[in-house]
ModelCIF file with pLDDT and N, C-alpha, C, O atoms, coordinates in Angstrom:
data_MODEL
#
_entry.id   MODEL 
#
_entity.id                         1 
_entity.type                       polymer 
_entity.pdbx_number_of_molecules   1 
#
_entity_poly.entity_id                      1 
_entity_poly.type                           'polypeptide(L)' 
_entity_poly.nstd_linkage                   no 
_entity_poly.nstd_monomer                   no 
_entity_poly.pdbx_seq_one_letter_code       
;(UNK)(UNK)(UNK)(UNK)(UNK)(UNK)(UNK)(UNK)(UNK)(UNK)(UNK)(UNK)(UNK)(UNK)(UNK)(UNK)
(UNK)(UNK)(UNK)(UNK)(UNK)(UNK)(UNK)(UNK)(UNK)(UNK)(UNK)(UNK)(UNK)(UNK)(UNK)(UNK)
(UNK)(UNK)(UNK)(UNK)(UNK)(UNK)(UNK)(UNK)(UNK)(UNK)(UNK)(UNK)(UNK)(UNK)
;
_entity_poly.pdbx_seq_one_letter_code_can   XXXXXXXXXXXXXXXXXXXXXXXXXXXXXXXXXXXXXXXXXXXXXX 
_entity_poly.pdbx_strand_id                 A 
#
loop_
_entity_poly_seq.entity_id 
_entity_poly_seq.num 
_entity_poly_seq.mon_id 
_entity_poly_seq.hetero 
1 1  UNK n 
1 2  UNK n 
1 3  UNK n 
1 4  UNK n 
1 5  UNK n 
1 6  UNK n 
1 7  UNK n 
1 8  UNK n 
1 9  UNK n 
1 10 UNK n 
1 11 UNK n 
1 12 UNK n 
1 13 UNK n 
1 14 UNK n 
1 15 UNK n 
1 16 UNK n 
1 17 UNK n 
1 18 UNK n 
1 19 UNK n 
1 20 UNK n 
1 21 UNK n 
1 22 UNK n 
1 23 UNK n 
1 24 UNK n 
1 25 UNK n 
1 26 UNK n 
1 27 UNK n 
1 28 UNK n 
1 29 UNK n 
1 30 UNK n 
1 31 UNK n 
1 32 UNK n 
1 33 UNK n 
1 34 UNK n 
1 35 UNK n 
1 36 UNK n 
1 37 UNK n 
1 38 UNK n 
1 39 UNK n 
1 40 UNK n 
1 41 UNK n 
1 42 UNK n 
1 43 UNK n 
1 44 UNK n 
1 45 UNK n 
1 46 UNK n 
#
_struct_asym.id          A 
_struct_asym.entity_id   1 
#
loop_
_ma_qa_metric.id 
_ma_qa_metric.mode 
_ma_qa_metric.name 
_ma_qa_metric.software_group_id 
_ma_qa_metric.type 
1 global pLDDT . pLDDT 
2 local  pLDDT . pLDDT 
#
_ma_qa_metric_global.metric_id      1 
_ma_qa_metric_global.metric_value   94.43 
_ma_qa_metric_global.model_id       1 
_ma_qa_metric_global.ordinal_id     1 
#
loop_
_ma_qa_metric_local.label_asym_id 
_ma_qa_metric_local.label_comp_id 
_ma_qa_metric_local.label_seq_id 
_ma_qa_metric_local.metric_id 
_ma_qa_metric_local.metric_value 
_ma_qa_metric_local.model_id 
_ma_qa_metric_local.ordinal_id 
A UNK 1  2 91.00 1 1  
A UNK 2  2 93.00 1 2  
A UNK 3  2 92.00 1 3  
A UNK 4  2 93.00 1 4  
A UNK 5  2 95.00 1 5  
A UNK 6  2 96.00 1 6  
A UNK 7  2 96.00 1 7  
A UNK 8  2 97.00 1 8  
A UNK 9  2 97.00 1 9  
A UNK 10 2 97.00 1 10 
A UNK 11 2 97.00 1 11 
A UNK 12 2 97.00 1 12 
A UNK 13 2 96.00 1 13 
A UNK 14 2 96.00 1 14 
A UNK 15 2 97.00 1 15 
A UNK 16 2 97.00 1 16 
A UNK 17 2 97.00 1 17 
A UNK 18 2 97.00 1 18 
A UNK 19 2 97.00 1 19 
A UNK 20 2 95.00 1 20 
A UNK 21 2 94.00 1 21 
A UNK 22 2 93.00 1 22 
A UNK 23 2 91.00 1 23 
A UNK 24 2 89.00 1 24 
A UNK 25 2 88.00 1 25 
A UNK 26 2 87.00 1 26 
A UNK 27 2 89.00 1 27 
A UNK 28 2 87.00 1 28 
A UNK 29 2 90.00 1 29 
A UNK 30 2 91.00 1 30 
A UNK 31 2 91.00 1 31 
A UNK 32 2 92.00 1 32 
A UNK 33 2 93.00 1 33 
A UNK 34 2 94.00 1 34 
A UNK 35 2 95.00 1 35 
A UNK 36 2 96.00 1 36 
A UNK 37 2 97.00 1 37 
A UNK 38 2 98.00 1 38 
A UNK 39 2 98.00 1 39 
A UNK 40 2 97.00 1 40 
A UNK 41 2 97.00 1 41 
A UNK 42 2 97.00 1 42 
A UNK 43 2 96.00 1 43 
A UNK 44 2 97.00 1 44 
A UNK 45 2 97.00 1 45 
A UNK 46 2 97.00 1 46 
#
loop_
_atom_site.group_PDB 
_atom_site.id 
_atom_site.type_symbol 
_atom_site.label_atom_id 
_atom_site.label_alt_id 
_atom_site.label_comp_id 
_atom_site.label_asym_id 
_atom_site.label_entity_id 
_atom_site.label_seq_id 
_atom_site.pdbx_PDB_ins_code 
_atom_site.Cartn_x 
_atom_site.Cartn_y 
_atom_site.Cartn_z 
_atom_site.occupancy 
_atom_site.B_iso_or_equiv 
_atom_site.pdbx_formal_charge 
_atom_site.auth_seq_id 
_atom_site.auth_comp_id 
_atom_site.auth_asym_id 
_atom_site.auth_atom_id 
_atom_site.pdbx_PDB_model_num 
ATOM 1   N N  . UNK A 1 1  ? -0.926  41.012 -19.669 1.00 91.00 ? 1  UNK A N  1 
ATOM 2   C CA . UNK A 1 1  ? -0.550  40.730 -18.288 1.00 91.00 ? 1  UNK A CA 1 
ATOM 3   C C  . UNK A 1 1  ? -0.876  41.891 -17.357 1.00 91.00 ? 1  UNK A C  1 
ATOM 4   O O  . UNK A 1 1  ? -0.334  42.063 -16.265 1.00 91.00 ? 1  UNK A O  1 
ATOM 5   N N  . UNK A 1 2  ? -1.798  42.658 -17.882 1.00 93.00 ? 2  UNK A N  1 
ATOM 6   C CA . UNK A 1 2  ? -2.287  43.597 -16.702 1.00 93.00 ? 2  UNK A CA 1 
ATOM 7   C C  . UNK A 1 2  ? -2.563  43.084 -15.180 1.00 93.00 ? 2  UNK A C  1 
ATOM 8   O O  . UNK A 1 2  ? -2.106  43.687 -14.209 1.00 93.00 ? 2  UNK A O  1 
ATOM 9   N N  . UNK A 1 3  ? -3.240  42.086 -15.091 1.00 92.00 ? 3  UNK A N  1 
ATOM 10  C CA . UNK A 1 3  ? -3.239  42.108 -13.980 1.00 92.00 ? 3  UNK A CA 1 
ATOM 11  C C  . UNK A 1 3  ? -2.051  41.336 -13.096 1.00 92.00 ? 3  UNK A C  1 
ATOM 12  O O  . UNK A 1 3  ? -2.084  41.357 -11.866 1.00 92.00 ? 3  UNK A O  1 
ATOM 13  N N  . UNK A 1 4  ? -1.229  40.803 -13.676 1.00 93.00 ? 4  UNK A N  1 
ATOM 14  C CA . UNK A 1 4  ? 0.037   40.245 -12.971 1.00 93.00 ? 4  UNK A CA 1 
ATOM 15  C C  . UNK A 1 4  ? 0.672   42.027 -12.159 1.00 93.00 ? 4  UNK A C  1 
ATOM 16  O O  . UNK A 1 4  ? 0.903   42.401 -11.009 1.00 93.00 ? 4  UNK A O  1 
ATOM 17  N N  . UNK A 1 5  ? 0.750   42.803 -13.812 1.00 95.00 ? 5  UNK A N  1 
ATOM 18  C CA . UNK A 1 5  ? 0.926   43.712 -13.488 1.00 95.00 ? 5  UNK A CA 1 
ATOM 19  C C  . UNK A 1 5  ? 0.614   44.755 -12.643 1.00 95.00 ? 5  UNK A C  1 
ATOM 20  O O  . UNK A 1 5  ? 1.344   45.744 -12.569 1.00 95.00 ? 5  UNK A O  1 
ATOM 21  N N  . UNK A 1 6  ? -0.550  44.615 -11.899 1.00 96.00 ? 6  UNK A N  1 
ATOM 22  C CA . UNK A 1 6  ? -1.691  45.207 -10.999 1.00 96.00 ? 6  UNK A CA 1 
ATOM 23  C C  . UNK A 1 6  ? -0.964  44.800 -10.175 1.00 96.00 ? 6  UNK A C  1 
ATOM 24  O O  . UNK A 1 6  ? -0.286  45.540 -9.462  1.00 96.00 ? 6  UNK A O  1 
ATOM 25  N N  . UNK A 1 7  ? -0.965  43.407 -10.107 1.00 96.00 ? 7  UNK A N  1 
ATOM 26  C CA . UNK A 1 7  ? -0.624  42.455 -8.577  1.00 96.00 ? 7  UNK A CA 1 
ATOM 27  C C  . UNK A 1 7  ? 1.010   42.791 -7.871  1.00 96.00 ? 7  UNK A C  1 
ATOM 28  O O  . UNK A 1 7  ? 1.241   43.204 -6.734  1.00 96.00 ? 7  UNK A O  1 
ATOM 29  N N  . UNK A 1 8  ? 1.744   42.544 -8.677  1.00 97.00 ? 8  UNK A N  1 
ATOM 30  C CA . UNK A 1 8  ? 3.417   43.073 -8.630  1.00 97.00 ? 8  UNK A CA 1 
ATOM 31  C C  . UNK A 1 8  ? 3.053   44.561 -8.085  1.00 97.00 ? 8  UNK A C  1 
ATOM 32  O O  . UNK A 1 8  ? 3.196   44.748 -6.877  1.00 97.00 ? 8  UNK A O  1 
ATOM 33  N N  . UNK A 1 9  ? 2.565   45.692 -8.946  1.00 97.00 ? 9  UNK A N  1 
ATOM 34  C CA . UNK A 1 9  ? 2.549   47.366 -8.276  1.00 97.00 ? 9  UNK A CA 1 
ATOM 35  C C  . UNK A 1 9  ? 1.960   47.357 -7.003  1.00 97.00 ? 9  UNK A C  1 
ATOM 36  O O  . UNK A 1 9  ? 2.286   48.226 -6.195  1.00 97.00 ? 9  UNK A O  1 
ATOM 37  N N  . UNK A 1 10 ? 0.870   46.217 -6.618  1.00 97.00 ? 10 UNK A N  1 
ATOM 38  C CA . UNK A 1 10 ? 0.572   46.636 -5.392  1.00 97.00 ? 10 UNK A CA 1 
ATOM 39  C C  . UNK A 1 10 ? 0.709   46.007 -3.943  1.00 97.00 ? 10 UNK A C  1 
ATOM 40  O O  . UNK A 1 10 ? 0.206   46.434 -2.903  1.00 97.00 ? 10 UNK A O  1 
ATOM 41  N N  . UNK A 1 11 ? 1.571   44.804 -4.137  1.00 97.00 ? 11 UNK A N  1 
ATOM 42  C CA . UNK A 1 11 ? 2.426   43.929 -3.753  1.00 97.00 ? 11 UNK A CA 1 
ATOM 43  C C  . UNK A 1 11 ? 3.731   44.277 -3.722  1.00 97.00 ? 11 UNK A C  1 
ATOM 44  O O  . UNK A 1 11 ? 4.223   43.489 -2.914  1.00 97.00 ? 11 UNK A O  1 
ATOM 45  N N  . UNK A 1 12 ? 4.688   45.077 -4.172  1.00 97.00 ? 12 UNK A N  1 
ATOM 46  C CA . UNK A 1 12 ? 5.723   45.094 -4.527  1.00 97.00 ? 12 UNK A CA 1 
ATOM 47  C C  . UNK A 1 12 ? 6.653   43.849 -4.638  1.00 97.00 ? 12 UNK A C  1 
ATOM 48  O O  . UNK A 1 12 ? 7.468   43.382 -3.842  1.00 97.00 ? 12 UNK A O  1 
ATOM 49  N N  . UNK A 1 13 ? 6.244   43.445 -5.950  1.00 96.00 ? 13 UNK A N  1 
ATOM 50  C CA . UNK A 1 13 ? 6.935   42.243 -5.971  1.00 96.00 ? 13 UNK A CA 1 
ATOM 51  C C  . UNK A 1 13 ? 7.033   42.131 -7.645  1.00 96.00 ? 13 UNK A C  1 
ATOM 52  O O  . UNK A 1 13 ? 6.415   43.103 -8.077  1.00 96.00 ? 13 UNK A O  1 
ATOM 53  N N  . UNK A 1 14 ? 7.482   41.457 -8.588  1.00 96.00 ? 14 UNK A N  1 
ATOM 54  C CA . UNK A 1 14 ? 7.729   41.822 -10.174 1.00 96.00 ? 14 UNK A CA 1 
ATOM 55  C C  . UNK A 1 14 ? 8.070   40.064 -10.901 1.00 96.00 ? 14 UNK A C  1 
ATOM 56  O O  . UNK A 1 14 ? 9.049   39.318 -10.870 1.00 96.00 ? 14 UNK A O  1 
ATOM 57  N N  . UNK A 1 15 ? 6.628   39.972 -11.533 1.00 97.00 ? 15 UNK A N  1 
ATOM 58  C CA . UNK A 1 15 ? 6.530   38.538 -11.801 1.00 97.00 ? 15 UNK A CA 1 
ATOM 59  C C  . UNK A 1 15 ? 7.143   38.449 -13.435 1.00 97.00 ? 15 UNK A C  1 
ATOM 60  O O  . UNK A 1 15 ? 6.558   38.941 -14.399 1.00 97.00 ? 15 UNK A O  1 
ATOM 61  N N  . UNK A 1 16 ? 8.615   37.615 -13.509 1.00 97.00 ? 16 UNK A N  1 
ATOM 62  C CA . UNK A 1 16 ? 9.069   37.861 -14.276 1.00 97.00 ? 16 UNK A CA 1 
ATOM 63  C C  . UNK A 1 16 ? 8.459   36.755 -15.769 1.00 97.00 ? 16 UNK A C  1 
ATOM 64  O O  . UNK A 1 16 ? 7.892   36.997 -16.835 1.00 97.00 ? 16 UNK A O  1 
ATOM 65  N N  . UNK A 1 17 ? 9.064   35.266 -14.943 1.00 97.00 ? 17 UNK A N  1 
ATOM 66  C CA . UNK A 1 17 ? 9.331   33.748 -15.896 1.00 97.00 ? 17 UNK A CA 1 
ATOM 67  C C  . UNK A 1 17 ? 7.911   33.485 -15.169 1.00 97.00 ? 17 UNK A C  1 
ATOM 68  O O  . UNK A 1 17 ? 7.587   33.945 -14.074 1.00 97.00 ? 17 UNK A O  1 
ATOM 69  N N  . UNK A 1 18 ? 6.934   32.439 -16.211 1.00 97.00 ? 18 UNK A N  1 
ATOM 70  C CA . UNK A 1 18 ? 6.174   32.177 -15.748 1.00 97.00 ? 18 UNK A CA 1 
ATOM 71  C C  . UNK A 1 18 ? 5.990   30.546 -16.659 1.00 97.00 ? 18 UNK A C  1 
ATOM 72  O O  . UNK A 1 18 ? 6.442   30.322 -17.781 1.00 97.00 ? 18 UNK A O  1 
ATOM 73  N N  . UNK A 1 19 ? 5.258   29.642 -15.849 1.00 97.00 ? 19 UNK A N  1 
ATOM 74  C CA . UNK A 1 19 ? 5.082   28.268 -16.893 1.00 97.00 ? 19 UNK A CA 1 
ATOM 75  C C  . UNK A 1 19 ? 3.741   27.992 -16.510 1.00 97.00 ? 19 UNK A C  1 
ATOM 76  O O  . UNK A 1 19 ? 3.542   27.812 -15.309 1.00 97.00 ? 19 UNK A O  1 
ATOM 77  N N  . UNK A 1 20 ? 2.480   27.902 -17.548 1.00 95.00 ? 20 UNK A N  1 
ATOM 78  C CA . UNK A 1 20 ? 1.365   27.151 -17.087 1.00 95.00 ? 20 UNK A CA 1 
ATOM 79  C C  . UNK A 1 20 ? 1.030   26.064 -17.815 1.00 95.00 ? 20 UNK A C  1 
ATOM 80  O O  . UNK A 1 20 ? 1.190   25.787 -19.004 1.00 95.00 ? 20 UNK A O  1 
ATOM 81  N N  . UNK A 1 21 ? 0.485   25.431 -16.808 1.00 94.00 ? 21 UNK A N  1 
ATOM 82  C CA . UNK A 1 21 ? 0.360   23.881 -17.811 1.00 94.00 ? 21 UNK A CA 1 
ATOM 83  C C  . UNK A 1 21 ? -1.267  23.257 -17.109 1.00 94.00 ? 21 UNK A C  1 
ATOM 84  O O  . UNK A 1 21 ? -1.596  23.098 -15.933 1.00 94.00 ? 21 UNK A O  1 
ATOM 85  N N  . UNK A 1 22 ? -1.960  23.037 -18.275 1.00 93.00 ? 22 UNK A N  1 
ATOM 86  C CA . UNK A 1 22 ? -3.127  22.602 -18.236 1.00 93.00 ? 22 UNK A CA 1 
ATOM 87  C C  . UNK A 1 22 ? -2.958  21.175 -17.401 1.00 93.00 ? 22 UNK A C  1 
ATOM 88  O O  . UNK A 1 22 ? -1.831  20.682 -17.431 1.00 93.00 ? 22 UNK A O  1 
ATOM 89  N N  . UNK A 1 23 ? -4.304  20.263 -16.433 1.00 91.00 ? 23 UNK A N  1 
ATOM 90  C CA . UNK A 1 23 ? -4.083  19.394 -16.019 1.00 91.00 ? 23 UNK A CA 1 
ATOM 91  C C  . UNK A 1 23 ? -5.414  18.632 -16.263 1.00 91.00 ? 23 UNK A C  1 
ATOM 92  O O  . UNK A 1 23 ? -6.534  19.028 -15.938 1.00 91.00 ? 23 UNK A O  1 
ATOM 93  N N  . UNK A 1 24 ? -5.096  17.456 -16.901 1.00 89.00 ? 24 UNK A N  1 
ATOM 94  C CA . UNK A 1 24 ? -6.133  16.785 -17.559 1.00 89.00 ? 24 UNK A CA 1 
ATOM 95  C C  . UNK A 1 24 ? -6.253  15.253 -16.733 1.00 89.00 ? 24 UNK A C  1 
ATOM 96  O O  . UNK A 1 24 ? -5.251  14.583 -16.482 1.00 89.00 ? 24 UNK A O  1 
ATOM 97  N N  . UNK A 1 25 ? -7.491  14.879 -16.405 1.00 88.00 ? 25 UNK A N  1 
ATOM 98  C CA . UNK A 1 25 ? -7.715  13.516 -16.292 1.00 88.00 ? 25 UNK A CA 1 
ATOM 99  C C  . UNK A 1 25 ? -7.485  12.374 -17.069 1.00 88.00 ? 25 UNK A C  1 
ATOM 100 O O  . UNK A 1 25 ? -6.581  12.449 -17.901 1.00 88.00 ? 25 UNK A O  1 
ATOM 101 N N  . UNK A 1 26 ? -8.161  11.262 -16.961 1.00 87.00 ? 26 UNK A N  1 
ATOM 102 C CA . UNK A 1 26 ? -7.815  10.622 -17.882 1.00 87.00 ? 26 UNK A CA 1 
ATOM 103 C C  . UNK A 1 26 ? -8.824  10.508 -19.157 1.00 87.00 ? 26 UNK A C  1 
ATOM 104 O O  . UNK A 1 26 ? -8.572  10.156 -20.309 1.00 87.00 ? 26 UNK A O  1 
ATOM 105 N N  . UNK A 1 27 ? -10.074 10.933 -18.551 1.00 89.00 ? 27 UNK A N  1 
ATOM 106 C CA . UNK A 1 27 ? -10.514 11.158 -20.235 1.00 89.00 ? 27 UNK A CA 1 
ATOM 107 C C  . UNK A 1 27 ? -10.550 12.312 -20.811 1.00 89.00 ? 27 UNK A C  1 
ATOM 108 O O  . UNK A 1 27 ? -11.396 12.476 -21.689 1.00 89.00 ? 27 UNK A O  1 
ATOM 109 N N  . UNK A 1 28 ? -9.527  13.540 -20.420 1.00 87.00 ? 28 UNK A N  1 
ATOM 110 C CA . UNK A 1 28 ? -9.044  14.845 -20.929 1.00 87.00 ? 28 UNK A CA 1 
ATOM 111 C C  . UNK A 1 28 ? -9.475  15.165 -20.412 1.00 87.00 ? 28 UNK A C  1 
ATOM 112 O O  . UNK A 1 28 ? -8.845  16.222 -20.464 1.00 87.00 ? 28 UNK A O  1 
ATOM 113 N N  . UNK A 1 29 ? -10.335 15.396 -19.570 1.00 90.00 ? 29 UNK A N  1 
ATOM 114 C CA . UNK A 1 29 ? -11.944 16.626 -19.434 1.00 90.00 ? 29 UNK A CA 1 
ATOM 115 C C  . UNK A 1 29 ? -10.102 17.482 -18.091 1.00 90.00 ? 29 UNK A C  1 
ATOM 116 O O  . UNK A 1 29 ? -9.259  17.009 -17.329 1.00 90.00 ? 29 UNK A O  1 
ATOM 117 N N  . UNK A 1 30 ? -10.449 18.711 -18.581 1.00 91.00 ? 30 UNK A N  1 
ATOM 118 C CA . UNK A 1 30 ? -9.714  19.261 -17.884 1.00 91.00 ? 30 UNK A CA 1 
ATOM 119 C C  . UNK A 1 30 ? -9.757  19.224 -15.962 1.00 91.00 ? 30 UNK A C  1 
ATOM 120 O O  . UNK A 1 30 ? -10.787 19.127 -15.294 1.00 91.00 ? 30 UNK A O  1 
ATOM 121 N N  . UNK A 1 31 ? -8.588  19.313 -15.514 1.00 91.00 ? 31 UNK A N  1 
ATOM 122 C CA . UNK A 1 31 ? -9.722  19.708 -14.029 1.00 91.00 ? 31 UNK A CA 1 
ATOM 123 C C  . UNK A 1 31 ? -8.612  20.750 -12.911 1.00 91.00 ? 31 UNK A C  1 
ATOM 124 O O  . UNK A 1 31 ? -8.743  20.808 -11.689 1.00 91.00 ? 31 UNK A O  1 
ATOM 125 N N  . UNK A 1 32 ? -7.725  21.370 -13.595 1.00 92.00 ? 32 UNK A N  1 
ATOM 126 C CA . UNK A 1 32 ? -7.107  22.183 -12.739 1.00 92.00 ? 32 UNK A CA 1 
ATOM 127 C C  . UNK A 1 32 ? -5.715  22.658 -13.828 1.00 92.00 ? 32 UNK A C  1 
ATOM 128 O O  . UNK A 1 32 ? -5.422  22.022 -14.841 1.00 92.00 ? 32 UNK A O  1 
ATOM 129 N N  . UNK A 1 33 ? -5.018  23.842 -13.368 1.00 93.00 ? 33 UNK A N  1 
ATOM 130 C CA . UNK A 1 33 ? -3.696  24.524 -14.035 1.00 93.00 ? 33 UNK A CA 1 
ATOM 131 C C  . UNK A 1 33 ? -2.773  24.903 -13.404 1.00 93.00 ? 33 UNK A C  1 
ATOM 132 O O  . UNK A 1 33 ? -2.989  25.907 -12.724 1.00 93.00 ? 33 UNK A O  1 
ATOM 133 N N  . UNK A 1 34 ? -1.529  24.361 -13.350 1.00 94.00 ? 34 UNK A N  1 
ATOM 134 C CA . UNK A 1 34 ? -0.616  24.480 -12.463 1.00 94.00 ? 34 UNK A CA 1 
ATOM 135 C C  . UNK A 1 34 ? 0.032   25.994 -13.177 1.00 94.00 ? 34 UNK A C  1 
ATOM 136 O O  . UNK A 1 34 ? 0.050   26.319 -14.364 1.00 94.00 ? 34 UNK A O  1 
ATOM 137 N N  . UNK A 1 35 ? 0.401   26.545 -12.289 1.00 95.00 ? 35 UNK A N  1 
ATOM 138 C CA . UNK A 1 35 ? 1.241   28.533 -12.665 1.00 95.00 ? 35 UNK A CA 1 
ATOM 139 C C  . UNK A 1 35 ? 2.474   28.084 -11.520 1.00 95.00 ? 35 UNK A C  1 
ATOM 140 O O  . UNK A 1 35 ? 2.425   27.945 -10.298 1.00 95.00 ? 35 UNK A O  1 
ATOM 141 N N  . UNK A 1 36 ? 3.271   27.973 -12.232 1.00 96.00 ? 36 UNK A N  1 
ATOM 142 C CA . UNK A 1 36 ? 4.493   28.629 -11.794 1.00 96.00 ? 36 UNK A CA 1 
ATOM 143 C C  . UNK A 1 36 ? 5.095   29.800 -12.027 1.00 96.00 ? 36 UNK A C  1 
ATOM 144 O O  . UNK A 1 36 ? 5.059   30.307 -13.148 1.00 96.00 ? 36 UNK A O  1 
ATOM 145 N N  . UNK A 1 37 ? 5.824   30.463 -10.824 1.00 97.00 ? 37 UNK A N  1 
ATOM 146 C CA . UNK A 1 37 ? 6.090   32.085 -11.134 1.00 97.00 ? 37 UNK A CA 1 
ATOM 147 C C  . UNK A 1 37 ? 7.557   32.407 -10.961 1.00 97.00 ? 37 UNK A C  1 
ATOM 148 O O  . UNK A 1 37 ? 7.898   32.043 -9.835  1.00 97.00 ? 37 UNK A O  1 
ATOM 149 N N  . UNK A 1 38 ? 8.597   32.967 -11.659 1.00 98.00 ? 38 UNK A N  1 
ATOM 150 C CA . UNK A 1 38 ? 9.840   33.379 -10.943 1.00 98.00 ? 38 UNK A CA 1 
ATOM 151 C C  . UNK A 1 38 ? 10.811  31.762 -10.341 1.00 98.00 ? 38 UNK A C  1 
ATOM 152 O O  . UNK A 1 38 ? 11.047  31.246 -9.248  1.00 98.00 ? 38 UNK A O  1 
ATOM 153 N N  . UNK A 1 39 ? 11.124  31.456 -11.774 1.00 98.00 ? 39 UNK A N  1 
ATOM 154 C CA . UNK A 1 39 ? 11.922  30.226 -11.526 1.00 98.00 ? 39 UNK A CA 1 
ATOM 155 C C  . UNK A 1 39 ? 13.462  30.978 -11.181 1.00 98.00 ? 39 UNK A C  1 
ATOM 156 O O  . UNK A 1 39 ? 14.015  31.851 -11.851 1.00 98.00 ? 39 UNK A O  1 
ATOM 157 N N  . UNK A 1 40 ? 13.878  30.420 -10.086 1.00 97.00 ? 40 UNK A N  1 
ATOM 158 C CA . UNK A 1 40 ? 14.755  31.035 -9.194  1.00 97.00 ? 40 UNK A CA 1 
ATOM 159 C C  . UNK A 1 40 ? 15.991  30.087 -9.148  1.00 97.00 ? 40 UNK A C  1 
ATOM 160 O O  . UNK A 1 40 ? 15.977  28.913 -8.779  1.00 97.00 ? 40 UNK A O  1 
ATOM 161 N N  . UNK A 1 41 ? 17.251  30.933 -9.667  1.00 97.00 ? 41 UNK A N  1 
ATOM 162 C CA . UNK A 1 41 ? 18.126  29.496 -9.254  1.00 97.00 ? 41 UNK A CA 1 
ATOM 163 C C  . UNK A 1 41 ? 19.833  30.974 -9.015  1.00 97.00 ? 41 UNK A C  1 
ATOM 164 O O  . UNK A 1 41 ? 20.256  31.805 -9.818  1.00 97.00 ? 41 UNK A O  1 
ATOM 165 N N  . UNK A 1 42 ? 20.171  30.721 -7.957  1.00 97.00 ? 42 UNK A N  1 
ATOM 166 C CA . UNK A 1 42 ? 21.366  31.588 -6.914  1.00 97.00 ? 42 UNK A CA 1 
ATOM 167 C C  . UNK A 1 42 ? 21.041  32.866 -7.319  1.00 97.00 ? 42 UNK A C  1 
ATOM 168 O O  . UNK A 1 42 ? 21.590  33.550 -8.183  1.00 97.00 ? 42 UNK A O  1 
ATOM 169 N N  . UNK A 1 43 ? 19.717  33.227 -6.329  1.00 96.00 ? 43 UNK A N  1 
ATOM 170 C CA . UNK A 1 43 ? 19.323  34.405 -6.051  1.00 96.00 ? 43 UNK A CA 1 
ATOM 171 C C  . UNK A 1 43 ? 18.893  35.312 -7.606  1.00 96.00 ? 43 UNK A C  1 
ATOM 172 O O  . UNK A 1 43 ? 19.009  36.537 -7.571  1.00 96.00 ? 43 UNK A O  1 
ATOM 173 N N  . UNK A 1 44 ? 18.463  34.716 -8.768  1.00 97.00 ? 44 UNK A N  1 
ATOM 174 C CA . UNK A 1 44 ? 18.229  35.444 -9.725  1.00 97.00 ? 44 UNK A CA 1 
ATOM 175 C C  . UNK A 1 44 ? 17.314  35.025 -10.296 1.00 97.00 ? 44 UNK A C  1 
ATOM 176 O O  . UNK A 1 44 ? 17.312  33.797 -10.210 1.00 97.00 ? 44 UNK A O  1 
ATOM 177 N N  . UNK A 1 45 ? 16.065  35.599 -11.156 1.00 97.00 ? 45 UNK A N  1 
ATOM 178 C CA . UNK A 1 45 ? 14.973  34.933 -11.955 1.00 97.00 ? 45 UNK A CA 1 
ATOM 179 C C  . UNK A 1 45 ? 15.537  34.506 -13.476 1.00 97.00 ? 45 UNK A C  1 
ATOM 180 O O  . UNK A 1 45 ? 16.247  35.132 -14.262 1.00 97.00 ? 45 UNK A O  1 
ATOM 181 N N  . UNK A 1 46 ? 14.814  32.939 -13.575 1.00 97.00 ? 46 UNK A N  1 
ATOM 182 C CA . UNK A 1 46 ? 15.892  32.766 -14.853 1.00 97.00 ? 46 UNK A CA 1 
ATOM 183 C C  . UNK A 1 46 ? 13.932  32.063 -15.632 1.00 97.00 ? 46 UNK A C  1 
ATOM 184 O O  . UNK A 1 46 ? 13.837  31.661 -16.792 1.00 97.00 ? 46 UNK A O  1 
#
């Protein structure tokens, strides 16, 4: 995660929880990846 890590030091910001999920058509062929970052629930990363 270097470069998350890059991005957070020079951003000041600190990417904790993360979820990626591949996104497939219908005959698989891939065609995009959803990143979620810092799932947030009363002000804390969970």
């Amino acid at each position: 995660f270097a470069g998350a890590k890059d991005f957070d030091k020079k951003n000041n910001y600190k990417t904790t929880s993360m979820l990626v999920i591949p996104m497939n058509n219908r005959d698989g062929e891939l065609v995009g990846v959803i990143q979620l970052i810092n799932k947030i629930k009363n002000d804390e990363v969970i």
